[in-house]
C-alpha atoms as a PDB file:
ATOM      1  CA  UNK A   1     -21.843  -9.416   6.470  1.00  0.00           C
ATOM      2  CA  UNK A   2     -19.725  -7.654   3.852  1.00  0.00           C
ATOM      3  CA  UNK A   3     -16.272  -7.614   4.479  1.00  0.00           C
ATOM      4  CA  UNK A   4     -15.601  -3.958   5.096  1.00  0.00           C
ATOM      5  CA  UNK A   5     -18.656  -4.388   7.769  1.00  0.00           C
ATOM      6  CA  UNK A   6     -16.672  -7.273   9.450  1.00  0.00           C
ATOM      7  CA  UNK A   7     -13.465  -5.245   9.454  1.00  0.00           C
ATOM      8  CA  UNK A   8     -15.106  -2.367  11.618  1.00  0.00           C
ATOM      9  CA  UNK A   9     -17.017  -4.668  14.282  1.00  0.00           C
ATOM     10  CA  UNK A  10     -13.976  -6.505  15.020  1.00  0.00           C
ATOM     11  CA  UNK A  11     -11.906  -3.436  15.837  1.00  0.00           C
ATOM     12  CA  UNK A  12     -11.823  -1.661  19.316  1.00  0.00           C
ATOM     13  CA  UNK A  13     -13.702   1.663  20.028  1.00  0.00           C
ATOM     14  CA  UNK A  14     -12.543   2.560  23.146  1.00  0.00           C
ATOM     15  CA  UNK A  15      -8.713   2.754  24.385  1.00  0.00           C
ATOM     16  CA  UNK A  16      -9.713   0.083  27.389  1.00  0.00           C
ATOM     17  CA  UNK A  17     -10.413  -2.290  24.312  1.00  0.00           C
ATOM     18  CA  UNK A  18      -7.237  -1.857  22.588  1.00  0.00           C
ATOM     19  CA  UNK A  19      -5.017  -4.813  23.484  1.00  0.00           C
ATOM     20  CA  UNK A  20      -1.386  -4.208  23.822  1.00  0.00           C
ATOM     21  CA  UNK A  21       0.596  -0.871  24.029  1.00  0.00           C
ATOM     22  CA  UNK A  22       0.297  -0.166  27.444  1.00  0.00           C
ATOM     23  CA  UNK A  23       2.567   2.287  27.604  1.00  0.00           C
ATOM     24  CA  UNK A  24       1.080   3.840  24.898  1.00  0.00           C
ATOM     25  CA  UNK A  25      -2.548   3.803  25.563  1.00  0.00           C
ATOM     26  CA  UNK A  26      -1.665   4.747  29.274  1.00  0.00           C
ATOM     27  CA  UNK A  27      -0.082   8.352  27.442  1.00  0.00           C
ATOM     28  CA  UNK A  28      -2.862   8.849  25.161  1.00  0.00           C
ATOM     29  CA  UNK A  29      -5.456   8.039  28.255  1.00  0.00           C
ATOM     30  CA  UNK A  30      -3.906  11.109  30.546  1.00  0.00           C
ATOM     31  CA  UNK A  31      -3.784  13.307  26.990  1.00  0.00           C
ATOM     32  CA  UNK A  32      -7.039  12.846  26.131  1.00  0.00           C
ATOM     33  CA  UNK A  33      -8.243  13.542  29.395  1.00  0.00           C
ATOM     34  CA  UNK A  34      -6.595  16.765  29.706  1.00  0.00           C
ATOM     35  CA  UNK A  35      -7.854  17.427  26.259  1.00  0.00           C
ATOM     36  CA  UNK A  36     -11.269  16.817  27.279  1.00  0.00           C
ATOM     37  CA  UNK A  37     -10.951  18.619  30.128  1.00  0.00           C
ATOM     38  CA  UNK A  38      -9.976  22.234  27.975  1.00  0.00           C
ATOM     39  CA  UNK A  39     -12.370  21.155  24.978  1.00  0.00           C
ATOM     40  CA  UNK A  40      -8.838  21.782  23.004  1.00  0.00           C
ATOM     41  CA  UNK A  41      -7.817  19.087  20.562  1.00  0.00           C
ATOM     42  CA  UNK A  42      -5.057  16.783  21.426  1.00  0.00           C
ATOM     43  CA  UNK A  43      -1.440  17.623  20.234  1.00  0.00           C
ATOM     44  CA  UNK A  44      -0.277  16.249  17.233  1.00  0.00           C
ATOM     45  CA  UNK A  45       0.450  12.633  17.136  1.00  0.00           C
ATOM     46  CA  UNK A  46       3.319  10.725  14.309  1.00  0.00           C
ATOM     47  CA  UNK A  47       4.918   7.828  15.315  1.00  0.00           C
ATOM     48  CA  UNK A  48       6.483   4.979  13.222  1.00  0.00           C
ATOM     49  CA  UNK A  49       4.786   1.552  13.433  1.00  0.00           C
ATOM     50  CA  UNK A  50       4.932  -2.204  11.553  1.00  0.00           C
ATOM     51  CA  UNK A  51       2.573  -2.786   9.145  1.00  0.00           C
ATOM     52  CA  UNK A  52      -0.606  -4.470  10.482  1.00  0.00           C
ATOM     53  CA  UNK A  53      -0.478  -2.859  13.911  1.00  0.00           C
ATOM     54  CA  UNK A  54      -3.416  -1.428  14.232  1.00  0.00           C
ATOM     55  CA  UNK A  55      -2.853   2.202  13.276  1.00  0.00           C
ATOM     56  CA  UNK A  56      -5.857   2.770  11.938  1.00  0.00           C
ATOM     57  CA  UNK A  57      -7.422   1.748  14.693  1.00  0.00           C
ATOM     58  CA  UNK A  58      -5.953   3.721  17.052  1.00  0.00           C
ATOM     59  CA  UNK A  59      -5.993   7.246  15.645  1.00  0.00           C
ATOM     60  CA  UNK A  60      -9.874   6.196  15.009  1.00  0.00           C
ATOM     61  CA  UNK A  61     -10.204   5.213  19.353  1.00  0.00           C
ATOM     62  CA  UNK A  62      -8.283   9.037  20.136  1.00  0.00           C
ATOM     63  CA  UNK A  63     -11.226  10.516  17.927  1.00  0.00           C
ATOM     64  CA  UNK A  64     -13.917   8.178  19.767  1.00  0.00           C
ATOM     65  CA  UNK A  65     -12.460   8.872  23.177  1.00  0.00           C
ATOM     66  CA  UNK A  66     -12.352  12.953  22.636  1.00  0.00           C
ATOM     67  CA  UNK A  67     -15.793  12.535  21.352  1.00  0.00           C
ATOM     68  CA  UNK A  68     -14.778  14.241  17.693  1.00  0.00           C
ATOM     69  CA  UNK A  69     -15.407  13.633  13.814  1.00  0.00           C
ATOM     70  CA  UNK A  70     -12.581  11.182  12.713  1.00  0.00           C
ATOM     71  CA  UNK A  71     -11.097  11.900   8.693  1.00  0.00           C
ATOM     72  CA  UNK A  72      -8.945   9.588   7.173  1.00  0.00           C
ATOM     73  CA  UNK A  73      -6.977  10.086   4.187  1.00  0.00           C
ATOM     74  CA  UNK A  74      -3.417   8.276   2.811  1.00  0.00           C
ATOM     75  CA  UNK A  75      -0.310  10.823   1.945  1.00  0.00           C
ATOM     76  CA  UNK A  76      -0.285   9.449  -1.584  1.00  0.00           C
ATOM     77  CA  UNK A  77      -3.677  11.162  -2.061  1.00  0.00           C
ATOM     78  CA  UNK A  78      -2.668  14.558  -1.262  1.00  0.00           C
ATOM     79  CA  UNK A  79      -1.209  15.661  -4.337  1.00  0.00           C
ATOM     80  CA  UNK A  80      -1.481  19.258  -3.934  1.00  0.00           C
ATOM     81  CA  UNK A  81      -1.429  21.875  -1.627  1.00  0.00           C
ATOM     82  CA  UNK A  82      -5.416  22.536  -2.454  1.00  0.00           C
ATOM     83  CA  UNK A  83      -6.151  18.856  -1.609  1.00  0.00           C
ATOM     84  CA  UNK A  84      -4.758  19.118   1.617  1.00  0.00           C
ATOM     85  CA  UNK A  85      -6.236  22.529   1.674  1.00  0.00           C
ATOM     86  CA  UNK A  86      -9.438  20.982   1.383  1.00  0.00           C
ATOM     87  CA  UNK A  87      -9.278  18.352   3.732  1.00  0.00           C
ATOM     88  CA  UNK A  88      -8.089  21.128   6.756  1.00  0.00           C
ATOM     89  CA  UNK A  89     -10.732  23.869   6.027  1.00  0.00           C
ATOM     90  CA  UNK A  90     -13.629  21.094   5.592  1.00  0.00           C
ATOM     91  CA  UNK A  91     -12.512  19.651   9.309  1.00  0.00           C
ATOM     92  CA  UNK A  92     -15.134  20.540  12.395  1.00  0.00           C
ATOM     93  CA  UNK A  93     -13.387  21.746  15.407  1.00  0.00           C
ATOM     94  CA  UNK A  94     -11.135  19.575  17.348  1.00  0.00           C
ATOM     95  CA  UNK A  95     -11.668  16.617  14.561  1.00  0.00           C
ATOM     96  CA  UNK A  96      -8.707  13.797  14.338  1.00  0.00           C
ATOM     97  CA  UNK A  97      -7.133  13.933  10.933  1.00  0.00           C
ATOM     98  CA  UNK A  98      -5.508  10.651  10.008  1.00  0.00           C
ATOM     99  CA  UNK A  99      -3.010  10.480   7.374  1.00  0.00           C
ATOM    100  CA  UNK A 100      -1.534   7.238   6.932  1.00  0.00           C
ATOM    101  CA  UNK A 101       1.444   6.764   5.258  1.00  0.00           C
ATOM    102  CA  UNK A 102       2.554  10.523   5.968  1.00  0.00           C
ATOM    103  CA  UNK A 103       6.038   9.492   5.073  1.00  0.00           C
ATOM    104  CA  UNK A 104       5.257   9.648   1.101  1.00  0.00           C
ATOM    105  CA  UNK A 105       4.300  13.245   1.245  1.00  0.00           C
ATOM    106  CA  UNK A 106       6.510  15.365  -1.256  1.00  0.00           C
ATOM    107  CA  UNK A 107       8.696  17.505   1.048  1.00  0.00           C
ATOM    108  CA  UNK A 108       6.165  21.096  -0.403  1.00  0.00           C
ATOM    109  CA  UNK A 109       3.426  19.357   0.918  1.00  0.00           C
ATOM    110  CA  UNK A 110       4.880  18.453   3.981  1.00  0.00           C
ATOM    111  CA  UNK A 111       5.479  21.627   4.776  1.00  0.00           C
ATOM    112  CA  UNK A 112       1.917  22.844   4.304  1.00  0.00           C
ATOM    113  CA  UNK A 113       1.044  21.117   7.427  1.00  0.00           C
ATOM    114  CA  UNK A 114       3.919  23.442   9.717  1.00  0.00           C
ATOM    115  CA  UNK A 115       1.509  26.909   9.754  1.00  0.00           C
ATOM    116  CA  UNK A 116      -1.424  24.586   9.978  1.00  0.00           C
ATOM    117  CA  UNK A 117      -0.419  22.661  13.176  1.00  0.00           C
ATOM    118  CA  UNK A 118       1.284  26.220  14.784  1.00  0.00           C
ATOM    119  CA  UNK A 119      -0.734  28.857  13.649  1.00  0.00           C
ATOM    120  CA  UNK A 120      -3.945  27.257  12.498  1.00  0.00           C
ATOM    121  CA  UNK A 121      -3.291  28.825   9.361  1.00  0.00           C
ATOM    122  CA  UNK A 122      -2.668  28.018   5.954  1.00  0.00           C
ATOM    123  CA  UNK A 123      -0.992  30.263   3.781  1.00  0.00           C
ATOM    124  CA  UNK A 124      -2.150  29.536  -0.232  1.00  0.00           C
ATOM    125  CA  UNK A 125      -0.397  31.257  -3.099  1.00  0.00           C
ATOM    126  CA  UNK A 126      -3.188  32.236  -5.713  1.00  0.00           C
ATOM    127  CA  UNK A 127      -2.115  33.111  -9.061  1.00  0.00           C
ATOM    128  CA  UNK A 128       1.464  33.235 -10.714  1.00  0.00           C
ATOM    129  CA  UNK A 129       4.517  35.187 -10.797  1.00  0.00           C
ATOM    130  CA  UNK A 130       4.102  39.312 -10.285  1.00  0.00           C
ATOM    131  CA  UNK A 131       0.057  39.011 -10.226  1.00  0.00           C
ATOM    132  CA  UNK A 132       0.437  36.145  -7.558  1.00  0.00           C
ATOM    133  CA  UNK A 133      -1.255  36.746  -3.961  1.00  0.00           C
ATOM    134  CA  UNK A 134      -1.075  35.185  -0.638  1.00  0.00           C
ATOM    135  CA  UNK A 135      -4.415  34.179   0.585  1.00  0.00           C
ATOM    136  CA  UNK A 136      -4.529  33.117   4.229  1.00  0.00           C
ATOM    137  CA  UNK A 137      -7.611  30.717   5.450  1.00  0.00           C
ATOM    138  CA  UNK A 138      -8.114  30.514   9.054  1.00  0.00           C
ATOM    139  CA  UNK A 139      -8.319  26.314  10.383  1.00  0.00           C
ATOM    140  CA  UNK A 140     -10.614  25.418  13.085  1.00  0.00           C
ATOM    141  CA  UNK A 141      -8.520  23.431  15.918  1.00  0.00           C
ATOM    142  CA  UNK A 142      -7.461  20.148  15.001  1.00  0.00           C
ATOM    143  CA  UNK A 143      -5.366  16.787  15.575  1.00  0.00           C
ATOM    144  CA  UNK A 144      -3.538  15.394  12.882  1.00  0.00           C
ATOM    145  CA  UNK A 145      -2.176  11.720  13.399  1.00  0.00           C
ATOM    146  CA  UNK A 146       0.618  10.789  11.257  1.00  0.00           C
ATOM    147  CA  UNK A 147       1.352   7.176  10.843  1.00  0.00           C
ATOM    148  CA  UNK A 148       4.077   5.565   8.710  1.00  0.00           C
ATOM    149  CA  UNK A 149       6.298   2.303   8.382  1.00  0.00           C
ATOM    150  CA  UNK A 150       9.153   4.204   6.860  1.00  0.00           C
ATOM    151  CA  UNK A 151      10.822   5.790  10.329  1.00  0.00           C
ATOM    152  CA  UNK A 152      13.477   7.307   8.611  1.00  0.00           C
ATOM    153  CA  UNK A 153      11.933   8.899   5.920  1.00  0.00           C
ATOM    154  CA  UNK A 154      10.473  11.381   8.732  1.00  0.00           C
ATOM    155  CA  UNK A 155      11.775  15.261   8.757  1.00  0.00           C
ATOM    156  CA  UNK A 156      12.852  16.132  11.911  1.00  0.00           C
ATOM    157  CA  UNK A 157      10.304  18.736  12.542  1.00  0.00           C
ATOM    158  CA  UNK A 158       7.464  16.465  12.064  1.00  0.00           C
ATOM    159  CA  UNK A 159       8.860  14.109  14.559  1.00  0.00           C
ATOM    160  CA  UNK A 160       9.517  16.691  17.750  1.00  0.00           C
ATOM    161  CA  UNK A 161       5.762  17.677  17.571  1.00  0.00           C
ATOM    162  CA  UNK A 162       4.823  14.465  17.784  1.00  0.00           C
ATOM    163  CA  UNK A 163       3.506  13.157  20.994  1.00  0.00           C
ATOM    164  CA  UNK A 164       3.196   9.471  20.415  1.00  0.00           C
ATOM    165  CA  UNK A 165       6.433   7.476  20.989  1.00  0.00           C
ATOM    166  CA  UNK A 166       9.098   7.631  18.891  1.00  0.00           C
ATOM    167  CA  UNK A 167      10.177   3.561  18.997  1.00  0.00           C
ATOM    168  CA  UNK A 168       6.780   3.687  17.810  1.00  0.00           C
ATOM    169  CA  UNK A 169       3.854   0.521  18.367  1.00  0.00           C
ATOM    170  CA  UNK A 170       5.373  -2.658  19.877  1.00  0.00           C
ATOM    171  CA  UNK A 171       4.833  -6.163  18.533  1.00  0.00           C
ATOM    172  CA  UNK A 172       2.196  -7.903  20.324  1.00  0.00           C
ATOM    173  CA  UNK A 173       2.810 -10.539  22.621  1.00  0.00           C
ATOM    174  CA  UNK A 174       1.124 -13.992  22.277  1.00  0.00           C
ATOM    175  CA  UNK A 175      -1.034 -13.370  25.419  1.00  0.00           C
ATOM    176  CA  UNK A 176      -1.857 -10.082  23.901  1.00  0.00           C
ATOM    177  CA  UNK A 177      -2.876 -12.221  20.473  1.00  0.00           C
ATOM    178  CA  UNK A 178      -4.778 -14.442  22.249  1.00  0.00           C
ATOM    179  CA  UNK A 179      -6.785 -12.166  24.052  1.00  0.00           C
ATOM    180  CA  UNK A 180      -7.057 -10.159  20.382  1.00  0.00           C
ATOM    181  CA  UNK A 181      -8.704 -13.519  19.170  1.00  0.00           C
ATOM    182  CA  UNK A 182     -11.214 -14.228  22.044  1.00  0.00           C
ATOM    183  CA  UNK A 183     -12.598 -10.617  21.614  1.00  0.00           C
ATOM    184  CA  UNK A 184     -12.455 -10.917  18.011  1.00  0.00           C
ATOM    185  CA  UNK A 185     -14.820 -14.699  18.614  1.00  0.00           C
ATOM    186  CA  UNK A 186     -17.353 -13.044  21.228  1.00  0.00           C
ATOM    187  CA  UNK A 187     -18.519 -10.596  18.752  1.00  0.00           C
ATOM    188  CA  UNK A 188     -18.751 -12.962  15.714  1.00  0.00           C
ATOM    189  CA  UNK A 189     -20.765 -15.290  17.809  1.00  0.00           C
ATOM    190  CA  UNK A 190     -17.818 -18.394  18.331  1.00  0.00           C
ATOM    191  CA  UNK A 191     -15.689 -20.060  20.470  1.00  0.00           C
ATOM    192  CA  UNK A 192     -12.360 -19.039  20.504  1.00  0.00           C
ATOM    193  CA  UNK A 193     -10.395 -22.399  20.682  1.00  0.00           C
END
């Protein structure tokens, strides 16, 4: 089994497989619901977590549990307003759009998301000085999940619309581990010692 393959069958699908973050999941569980309930997508979602916690994960379960396409992309590879551009008029309505490490977004970038989230809208500038044109493109619906390490390098903005905690994920406990482990040795087949 390649390694990428082992990486996916180990993680949780559902939020009543996620270990930990009770707290957390219990939020996301009523949201979702509601969500569901409406057919709207789920508000925007950035909170601040450790490194290894699972983020991925997580934003991946809110896009299993509304029953929507899940796209995943890192802030470093948004470059330009076009790539992001891309990204938000490709989506399908209601999809989850992951961007890890939304903290390294240059600030003009950044921005780009604030008519998208609000208005479903994104305003593009087309052309150069006098000749240059705004071009509007309507964006279907969506949730964007916002995940970073880097706390503090989050605008303001960003972090009111966010509906995830603020403290962001907390460390696991050694039961939770544990239990993380056993799951993790039922699927592959062993005995969790």
């Amino acid at each position: 089994m390649a390694e990428d393959e082992l990486d996916r069958s180990l993680r949780p699908r559902r939020l009543d497989e996620f270990v930990g973050q009770r707290a957390l999941r219990e939020q996301l569980s009523v949201a979702i619901e509601a969500c569901t309930a409406r057919a709207e997508p789920l508000d925007t979602c950035s909170s601040p977590v450790r490194p290894g916690s699972r983020k991925t994960s997580l934003a991946q379960i809110v896009a299993a549990e509304l029953e929507v396409p899940f796209v995943q992309t890192a802030g470093p590879a948004l470059e330009r307003k076009g790539d992001i551009a891309a990204f938000l008029t490709a989506l399908e309505p209601r999809s989850v759009f992951f961007v890890d490490e939304i903290h390294r977004l240059a600030r003009t970038l950044e921005e780009t998301f604030y008519p998208a989230m609000e208005d479903l809208r994104l305003p593009i500038t087309v052309g150069q000085g006098a000749g240059a044109r705004v071009v509007t493109l309507d964006l279907p619906p969506f949730t964007l999940v916002g995940a970073t390490t880097r706390t503090g390098l989050l605008d303001d903005p960003r972090c009111a619309t966010a509906s995830a905690s603020r403290r962001g994920l907390e460390p696991y406990a050694v039961d939770e581990l544990a239990r993380i482990v056993r799951r993790s040795a039922q699927i592959l087949g062993r005995r969790a010692g």
